[in-house]
PDB file of N, CA and C in Angstrom:
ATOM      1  N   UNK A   1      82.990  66.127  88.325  1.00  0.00           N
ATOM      2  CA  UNK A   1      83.221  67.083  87.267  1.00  0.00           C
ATOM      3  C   UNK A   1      83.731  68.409  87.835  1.00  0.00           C
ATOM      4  N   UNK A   2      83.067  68.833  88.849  1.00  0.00           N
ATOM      5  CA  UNK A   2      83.083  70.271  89.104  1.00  0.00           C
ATOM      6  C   UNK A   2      84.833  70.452  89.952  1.00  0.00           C
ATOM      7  N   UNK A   3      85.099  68.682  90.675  1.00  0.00           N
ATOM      8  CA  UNK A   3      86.410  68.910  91.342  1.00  0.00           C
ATOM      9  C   UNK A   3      87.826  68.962  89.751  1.00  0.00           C
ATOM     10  N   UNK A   4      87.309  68.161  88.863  1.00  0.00           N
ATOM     11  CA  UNK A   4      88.469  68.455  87.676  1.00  0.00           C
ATOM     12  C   UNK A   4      88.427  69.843  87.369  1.00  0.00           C
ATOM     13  N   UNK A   5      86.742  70.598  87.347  1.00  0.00           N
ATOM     14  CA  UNK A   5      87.531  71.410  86.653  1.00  0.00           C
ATOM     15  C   UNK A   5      88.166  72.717  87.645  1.00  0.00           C
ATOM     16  N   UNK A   6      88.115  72.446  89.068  1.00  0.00           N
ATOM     17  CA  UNK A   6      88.714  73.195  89.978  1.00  0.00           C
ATOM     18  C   UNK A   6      90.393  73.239  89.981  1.00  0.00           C
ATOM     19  N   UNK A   7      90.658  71.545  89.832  1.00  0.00           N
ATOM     20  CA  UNK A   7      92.410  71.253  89.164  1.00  0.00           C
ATOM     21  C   UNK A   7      92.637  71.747  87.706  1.00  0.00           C
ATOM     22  N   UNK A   8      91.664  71.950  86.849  1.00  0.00           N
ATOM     23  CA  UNK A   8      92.622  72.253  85.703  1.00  0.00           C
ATOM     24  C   UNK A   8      92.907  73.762  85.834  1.00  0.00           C
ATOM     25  N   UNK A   9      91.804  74.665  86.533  1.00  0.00           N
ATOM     26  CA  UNK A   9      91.898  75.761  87.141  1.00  0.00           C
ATOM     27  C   UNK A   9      93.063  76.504  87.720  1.00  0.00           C
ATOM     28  N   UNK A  10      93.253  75.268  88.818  1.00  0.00           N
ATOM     29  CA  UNK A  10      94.074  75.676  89.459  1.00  0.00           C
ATOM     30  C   UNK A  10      95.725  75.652  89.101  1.00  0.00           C
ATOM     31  N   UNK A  11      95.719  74.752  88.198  1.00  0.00           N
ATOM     32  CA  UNK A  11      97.179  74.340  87.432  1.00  0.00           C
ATOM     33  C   UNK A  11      97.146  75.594  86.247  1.00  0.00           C
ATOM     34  N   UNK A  12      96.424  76.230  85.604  1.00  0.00           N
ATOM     35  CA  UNK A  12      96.023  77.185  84.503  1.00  0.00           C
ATOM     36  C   UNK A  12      96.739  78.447  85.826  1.00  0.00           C
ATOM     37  N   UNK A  13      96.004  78.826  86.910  1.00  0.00           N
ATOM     38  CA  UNK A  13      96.256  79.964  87.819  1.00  0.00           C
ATOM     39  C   UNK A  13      97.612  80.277  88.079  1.00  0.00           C
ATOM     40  N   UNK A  14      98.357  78.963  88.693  1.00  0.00           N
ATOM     41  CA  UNK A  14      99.692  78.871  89.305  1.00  0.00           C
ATOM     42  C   UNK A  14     100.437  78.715  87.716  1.00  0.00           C
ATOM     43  N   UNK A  15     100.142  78.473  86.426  1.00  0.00           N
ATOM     44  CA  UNK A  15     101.091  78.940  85.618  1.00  0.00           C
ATOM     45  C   UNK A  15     101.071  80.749  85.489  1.00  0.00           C
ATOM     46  N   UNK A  16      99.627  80.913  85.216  1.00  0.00           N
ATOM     47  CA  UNK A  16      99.550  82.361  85.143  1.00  0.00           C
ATOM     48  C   UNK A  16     100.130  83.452  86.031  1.00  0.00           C
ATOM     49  N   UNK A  17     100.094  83.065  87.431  1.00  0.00           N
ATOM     50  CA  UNK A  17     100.657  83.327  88.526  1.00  0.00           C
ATOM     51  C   UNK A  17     102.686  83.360  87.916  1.00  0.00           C
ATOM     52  N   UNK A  18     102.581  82.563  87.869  1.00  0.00           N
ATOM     53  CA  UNK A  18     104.236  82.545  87.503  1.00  0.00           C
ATOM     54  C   UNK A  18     104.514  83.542  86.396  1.00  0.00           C
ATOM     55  N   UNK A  19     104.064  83.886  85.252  1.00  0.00           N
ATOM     56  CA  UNK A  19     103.848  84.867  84.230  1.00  0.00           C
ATOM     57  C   UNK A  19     104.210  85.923  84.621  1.00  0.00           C
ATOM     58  N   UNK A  20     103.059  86.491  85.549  1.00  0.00           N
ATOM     59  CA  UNK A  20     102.813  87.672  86.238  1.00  0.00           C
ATOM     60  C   UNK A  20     104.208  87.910  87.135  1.00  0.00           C
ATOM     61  N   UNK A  21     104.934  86.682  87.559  1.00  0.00           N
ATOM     62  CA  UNK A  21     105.758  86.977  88.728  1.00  0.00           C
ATOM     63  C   UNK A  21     107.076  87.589  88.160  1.00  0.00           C
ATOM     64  N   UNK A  22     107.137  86.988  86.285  1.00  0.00           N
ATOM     65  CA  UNK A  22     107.828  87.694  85.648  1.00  0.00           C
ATOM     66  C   UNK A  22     108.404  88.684  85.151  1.00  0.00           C
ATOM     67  N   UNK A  23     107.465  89.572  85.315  1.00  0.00           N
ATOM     68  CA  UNK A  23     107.701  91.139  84.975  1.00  0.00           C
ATOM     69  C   UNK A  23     107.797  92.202  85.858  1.00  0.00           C
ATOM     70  N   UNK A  24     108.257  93.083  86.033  1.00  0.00           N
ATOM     71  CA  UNK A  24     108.364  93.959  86.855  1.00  0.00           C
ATOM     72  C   UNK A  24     107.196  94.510  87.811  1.00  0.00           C
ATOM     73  N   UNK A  25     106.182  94.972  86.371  1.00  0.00           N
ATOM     74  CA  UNK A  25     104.903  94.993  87.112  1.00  0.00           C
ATOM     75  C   UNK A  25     104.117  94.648  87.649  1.00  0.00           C
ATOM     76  N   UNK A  26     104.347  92.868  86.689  1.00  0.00           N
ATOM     77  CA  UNK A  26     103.024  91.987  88.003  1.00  0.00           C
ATOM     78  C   UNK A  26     104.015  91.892  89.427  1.00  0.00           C
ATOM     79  N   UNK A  27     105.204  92.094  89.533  1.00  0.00           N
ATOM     80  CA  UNK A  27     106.000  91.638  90.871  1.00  0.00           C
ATOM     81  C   UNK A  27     105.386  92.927  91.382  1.00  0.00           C
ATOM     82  N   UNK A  28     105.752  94.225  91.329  1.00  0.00           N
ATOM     83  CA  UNK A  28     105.076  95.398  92.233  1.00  0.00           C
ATOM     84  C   UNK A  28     103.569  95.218  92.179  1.00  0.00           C
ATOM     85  N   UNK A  29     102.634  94.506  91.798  1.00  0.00           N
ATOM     86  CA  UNK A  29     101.267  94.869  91.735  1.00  0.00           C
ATOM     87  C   UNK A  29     101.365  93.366  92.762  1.00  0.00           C
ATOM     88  N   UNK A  30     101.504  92.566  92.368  1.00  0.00           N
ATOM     89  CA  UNK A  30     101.656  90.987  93.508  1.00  0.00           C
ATOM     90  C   UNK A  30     102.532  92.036  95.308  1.00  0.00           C
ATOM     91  N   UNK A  31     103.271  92.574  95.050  1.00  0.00           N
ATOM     92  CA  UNK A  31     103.839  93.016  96.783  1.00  0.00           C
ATOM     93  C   UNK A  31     102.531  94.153  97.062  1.00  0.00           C
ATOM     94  N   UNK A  32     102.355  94.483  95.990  1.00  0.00           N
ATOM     95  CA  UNK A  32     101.111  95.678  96.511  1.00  0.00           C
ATOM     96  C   UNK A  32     100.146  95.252  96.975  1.00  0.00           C
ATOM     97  N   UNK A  33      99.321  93.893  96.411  1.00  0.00           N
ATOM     98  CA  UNK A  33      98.331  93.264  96.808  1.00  0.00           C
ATOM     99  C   UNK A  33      98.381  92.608  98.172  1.00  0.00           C
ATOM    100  N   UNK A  34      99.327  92.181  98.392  1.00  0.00           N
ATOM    101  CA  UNK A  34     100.006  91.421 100.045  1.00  0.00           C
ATOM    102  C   UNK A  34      99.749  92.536 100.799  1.00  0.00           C
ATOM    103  N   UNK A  35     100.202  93.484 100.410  1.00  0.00           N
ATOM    104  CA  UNK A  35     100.635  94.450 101.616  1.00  0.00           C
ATOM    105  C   UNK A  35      99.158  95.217 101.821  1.00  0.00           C
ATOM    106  N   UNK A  36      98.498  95.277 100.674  1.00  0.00           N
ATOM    107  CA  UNK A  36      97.218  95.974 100.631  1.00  0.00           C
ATOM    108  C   UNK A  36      96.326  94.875 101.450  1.00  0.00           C
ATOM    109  N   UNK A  37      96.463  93.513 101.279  1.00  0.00           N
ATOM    110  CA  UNK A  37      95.666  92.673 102.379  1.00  0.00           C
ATOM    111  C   UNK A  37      96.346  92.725 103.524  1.00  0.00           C
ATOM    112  N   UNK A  38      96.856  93.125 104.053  1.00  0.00           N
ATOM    113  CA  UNK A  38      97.248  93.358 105.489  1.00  0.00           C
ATOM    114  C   UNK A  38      98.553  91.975 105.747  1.00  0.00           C
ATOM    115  N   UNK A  39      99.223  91.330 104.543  1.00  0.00           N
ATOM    116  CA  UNK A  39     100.040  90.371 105.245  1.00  0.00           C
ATOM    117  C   UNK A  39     100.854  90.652 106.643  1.00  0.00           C
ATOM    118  N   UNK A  40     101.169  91.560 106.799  1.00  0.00           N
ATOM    119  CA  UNK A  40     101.584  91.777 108.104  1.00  0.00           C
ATOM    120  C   UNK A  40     101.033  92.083 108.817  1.00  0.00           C
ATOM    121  N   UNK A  41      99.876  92.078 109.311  1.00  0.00           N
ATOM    122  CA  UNK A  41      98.660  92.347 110.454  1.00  0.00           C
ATOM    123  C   UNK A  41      98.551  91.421 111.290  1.00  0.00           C
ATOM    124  N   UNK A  42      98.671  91.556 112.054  1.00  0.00           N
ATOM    125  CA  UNK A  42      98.046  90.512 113.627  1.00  0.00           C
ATOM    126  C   UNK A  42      97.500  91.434 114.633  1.00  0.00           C
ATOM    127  N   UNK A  43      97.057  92.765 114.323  1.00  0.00           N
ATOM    128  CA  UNK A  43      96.446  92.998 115.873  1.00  0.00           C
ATOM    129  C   UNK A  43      94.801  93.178 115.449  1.00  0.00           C
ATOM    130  N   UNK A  44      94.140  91.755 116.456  1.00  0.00           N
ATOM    131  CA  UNK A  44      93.155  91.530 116.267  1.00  0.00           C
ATOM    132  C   UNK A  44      92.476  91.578 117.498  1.00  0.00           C
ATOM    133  N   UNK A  45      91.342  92.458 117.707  1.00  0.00           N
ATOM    134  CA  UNK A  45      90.721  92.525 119.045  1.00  0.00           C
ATOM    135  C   UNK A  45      89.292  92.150 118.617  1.00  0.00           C
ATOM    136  N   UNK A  46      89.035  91.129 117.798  1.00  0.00           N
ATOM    137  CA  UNK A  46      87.543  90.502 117.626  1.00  0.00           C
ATOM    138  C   UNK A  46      86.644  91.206 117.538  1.00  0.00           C
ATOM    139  N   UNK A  47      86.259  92.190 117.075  1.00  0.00           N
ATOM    140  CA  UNK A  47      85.414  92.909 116.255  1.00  0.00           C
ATOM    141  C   UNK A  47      85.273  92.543 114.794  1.00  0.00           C
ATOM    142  N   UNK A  48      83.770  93.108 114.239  1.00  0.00           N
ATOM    143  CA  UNK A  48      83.750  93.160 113.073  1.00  0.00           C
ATOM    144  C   UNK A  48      84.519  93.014 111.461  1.00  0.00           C
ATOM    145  N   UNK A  49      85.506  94.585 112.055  1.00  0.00           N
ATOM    146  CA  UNK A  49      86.135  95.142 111.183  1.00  0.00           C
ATOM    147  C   UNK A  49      87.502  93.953 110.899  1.00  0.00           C
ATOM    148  N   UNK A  50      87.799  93.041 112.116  1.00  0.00           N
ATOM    149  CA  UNK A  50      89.073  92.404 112.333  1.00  0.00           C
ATOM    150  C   UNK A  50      88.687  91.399 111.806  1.00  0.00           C
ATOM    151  N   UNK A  51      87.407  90.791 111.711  1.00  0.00           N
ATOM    152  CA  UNK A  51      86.842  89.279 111.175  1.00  0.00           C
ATOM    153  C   UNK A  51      86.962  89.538 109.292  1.00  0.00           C
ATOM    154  N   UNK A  52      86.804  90.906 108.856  1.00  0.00           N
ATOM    155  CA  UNK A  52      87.082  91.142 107.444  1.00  0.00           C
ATOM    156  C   UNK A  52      88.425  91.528 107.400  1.00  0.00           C
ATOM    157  N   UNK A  53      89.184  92.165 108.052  1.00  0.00           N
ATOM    158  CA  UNK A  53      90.748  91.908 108.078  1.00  0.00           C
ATOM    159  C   UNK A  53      91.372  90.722 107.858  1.00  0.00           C
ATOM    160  N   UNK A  54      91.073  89.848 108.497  1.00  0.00           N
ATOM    161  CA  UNK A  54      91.790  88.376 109.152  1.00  0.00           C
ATOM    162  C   UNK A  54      91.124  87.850 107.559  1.00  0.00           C
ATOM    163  N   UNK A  55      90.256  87.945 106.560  1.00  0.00           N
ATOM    164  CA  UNK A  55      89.574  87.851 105.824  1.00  0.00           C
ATOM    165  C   UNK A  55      90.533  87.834 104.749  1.00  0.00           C
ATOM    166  N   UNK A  56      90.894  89.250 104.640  1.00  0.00           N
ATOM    167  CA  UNK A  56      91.625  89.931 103.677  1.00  0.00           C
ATOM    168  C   UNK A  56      93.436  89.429 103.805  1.00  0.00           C
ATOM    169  N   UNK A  57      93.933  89.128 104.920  1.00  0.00           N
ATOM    170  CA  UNK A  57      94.932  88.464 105.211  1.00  0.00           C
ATOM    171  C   UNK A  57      94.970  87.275 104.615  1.00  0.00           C
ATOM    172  N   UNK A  58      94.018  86.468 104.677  1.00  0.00           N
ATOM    173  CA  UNK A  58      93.924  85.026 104.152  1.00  0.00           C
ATOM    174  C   UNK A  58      94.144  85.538 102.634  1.00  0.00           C
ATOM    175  N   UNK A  59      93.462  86.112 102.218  1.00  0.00           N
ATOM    176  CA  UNK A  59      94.070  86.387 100.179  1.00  0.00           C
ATOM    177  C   UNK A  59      95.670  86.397 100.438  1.00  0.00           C
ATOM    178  N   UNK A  60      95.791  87.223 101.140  1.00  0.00           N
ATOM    179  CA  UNK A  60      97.089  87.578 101.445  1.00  0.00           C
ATOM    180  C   UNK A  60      98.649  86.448 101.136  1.00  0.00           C
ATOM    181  N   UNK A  61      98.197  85.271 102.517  1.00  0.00           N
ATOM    182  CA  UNK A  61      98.641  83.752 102.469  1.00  0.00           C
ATOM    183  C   UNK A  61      98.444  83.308 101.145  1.00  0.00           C
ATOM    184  N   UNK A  62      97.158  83.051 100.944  1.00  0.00           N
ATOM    185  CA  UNK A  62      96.630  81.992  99.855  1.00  0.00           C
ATOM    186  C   UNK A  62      97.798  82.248  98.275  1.00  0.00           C
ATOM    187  N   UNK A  63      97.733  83.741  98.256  1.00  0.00           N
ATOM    188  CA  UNK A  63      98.534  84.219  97.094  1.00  0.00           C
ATOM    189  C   UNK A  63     100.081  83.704  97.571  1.00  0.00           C
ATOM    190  N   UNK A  64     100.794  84.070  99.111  1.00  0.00           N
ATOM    191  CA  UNK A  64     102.377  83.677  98.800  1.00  0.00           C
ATOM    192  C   UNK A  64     101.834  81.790  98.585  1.00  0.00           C
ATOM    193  N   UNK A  65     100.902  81.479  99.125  1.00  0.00           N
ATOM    194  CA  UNK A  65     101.117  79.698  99.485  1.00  0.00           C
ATOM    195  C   UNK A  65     101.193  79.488  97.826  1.00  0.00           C
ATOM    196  N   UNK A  66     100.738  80.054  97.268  1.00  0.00           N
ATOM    197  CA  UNK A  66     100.709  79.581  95.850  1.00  0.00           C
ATOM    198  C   UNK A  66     101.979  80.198  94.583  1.00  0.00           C
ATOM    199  N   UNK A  67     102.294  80.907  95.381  1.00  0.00           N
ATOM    200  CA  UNK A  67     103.202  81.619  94.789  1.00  0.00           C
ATOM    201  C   UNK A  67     104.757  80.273  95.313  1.00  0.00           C
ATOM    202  N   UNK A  68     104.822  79.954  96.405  1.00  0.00           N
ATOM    203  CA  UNK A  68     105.627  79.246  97.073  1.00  0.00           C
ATOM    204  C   UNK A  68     105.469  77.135  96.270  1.00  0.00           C
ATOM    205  N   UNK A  69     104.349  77.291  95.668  1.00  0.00           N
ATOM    206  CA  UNK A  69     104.067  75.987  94.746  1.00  0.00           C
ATOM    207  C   UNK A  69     104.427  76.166  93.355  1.00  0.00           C
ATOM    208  N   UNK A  70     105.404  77.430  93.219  1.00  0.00           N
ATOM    209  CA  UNK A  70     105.854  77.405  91.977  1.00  0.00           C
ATOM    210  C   UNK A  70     107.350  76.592  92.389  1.00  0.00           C
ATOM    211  N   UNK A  71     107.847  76.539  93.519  1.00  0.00           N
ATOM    212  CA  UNK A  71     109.502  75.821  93.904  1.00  0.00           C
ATOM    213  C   UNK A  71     109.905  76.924  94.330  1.00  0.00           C
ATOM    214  N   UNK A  72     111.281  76.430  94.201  1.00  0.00           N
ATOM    215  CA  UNK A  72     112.158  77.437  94.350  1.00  0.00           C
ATOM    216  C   UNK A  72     112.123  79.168  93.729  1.00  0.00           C
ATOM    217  N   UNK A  73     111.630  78.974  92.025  1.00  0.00           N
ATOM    218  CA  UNK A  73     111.605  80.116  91.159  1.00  0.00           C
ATOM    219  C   UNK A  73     110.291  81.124  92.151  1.00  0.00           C
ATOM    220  N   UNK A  74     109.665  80.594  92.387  1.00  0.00           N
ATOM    221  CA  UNK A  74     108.405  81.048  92.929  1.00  0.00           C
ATOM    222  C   UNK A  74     108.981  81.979  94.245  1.00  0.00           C
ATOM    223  N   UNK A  75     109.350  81.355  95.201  1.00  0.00           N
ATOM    224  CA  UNK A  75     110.310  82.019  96.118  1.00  0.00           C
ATOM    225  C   UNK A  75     111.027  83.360  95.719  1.00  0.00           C
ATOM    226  N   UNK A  76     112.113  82.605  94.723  1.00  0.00           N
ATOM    227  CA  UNK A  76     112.701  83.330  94.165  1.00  0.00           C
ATOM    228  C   UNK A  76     112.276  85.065  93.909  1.00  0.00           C
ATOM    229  N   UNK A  77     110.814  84.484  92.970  1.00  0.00           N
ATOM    230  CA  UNK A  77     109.950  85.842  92.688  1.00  0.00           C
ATOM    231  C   UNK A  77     109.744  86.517  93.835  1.00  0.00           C
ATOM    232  N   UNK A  78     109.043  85.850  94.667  1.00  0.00           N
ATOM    233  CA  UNK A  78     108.667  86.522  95.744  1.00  0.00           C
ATOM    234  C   UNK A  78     109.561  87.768  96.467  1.00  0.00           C
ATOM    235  N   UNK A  79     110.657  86.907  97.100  1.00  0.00           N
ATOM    236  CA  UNK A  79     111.758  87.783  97.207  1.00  0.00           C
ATOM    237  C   UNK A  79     111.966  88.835  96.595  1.00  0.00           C
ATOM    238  N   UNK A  80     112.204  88.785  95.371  1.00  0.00           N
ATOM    239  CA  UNK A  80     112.471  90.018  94.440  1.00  0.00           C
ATOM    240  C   UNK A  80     111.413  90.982  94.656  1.00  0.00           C
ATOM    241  N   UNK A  81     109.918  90.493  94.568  1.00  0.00           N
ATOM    242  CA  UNK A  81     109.130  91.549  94.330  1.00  0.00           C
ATOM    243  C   UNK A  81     109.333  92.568  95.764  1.00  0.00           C
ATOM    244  N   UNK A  82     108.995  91.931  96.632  1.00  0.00           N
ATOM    245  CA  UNK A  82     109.245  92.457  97.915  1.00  0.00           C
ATOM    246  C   UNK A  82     110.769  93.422  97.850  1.00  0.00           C
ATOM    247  N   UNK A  83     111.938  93.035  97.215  1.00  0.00           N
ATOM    248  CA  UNK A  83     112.870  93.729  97.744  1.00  0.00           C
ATOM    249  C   UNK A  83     112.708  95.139  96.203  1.00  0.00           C
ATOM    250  N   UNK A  84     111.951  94.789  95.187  1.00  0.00           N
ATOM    251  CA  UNK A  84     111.922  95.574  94.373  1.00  0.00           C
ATOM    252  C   UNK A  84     111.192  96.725  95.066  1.00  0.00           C
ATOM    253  N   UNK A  85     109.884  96.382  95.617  1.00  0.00           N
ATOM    254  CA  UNK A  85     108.528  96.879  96.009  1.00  0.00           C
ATOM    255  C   UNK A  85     108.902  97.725  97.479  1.00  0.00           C
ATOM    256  N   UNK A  86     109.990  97.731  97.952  1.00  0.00           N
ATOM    257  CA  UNK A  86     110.292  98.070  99.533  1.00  0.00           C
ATOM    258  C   UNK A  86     111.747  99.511  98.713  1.00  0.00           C
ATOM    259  N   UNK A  87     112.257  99.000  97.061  1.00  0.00           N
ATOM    260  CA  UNK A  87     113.563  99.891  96.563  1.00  0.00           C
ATOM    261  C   UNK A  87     112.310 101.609  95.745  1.00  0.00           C
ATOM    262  N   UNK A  88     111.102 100.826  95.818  1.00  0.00           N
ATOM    263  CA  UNK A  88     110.309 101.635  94.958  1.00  0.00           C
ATOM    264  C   UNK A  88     109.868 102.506  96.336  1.00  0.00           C
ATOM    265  N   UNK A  89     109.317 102.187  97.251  1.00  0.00           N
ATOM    266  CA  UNK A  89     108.958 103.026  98.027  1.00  0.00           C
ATOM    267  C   UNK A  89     110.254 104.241  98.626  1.00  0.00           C
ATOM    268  N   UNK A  90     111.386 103.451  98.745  1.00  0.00           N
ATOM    269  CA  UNK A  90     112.437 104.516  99.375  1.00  0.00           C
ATOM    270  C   UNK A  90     112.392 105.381  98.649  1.00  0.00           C
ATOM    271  N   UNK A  91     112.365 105.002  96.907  1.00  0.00           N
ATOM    272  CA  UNK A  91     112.857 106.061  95.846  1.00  0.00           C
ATOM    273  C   UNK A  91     111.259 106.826  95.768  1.00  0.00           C
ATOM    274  N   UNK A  92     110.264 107.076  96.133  1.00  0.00           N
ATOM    275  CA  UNK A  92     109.110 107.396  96.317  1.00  0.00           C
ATOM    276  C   UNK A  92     109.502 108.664  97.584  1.00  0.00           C
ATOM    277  N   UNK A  93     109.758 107.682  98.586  1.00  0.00           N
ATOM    278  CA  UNK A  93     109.941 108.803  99.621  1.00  0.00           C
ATOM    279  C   UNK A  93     111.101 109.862  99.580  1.00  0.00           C
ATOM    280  N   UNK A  94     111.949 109.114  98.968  1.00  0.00           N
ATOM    281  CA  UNK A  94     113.803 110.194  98.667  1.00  0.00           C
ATOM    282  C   UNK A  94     113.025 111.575  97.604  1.00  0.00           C
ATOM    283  N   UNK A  95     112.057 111.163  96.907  1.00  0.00           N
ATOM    284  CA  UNK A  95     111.841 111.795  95.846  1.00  0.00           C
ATOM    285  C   UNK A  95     110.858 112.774  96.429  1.00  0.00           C
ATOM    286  N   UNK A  96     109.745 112.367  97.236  1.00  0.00           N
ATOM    287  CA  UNK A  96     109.132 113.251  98.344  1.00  0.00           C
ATOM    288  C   UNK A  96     109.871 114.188  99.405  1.00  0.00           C
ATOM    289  N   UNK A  97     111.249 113.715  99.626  1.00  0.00           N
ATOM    290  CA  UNK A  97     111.704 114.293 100.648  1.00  0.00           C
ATOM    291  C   UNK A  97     112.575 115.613 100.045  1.00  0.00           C
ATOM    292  N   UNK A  98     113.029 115.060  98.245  1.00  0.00           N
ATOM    293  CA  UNK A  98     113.697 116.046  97.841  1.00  0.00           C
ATOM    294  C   UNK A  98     112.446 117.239  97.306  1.00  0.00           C
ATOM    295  N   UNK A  99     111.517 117.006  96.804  1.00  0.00           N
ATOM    296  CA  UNK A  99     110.853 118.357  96.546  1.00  0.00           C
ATOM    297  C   UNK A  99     110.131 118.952  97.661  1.00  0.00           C
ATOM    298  N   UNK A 100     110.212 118.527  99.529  1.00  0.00           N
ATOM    299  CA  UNK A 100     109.924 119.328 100.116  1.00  0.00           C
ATOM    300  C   UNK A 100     111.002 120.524 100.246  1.00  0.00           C
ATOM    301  N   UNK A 101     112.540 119.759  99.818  1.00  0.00           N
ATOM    302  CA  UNK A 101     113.714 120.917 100.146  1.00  0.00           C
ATOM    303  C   UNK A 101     113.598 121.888  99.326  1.00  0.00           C
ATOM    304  N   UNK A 102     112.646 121.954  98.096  1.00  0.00           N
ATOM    305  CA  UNK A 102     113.211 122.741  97.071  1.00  0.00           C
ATOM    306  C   UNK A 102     111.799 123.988  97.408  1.00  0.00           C
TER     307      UNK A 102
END
């Protein structure tokens, strides 16, 4: 029982997941969440703090691996959010950089 209702779960998630990948916002709040789990982190010197890092990385995976079981479209999203989520920060910083001139 408890493994069905983990699959109907999980088929319910990865549609919802796709939803979210739809809109502008779940795409910047999905690159925010990656980046906020450390997807790009590897420096691990076995401490504490790195065993809840390496922790927080795994959300990290788990979200593109599932994001990547939507196909191609899933990809697709991905991509975008990232290149949306990397156009938001420049215009963040251009916009920081212009009211230090003023």
């Amino acid at each position: 029982m408890r493994d069905k209702i983990k699959q109907q779960l999980d088929e319910i998630n990865l549609k919802d997941l796709s939803i979210i990948l739809q809109t502008p916002e779940g795409r910047r709040f999905f690159s925010w969440l990656l980046e906020s789990c450390g997807r790009d982190t590897q420096d691990f010197k076995g401490n504490s703090r790195d065993v809840f890092l390496a922790g927080m990385r795994n959300v990290a995976i788990m979200l593109i691996t599932a994001a990547k079981a939507l196909g191609l479209s899933g990809l697709d999203r991905i991509h975008k959010a990232e290149k949306e989520y990397v156009a938001l920060q420049m215009e963040i910083a251009e916009e920081i950089k212009n009211g230090e001139k003023e």
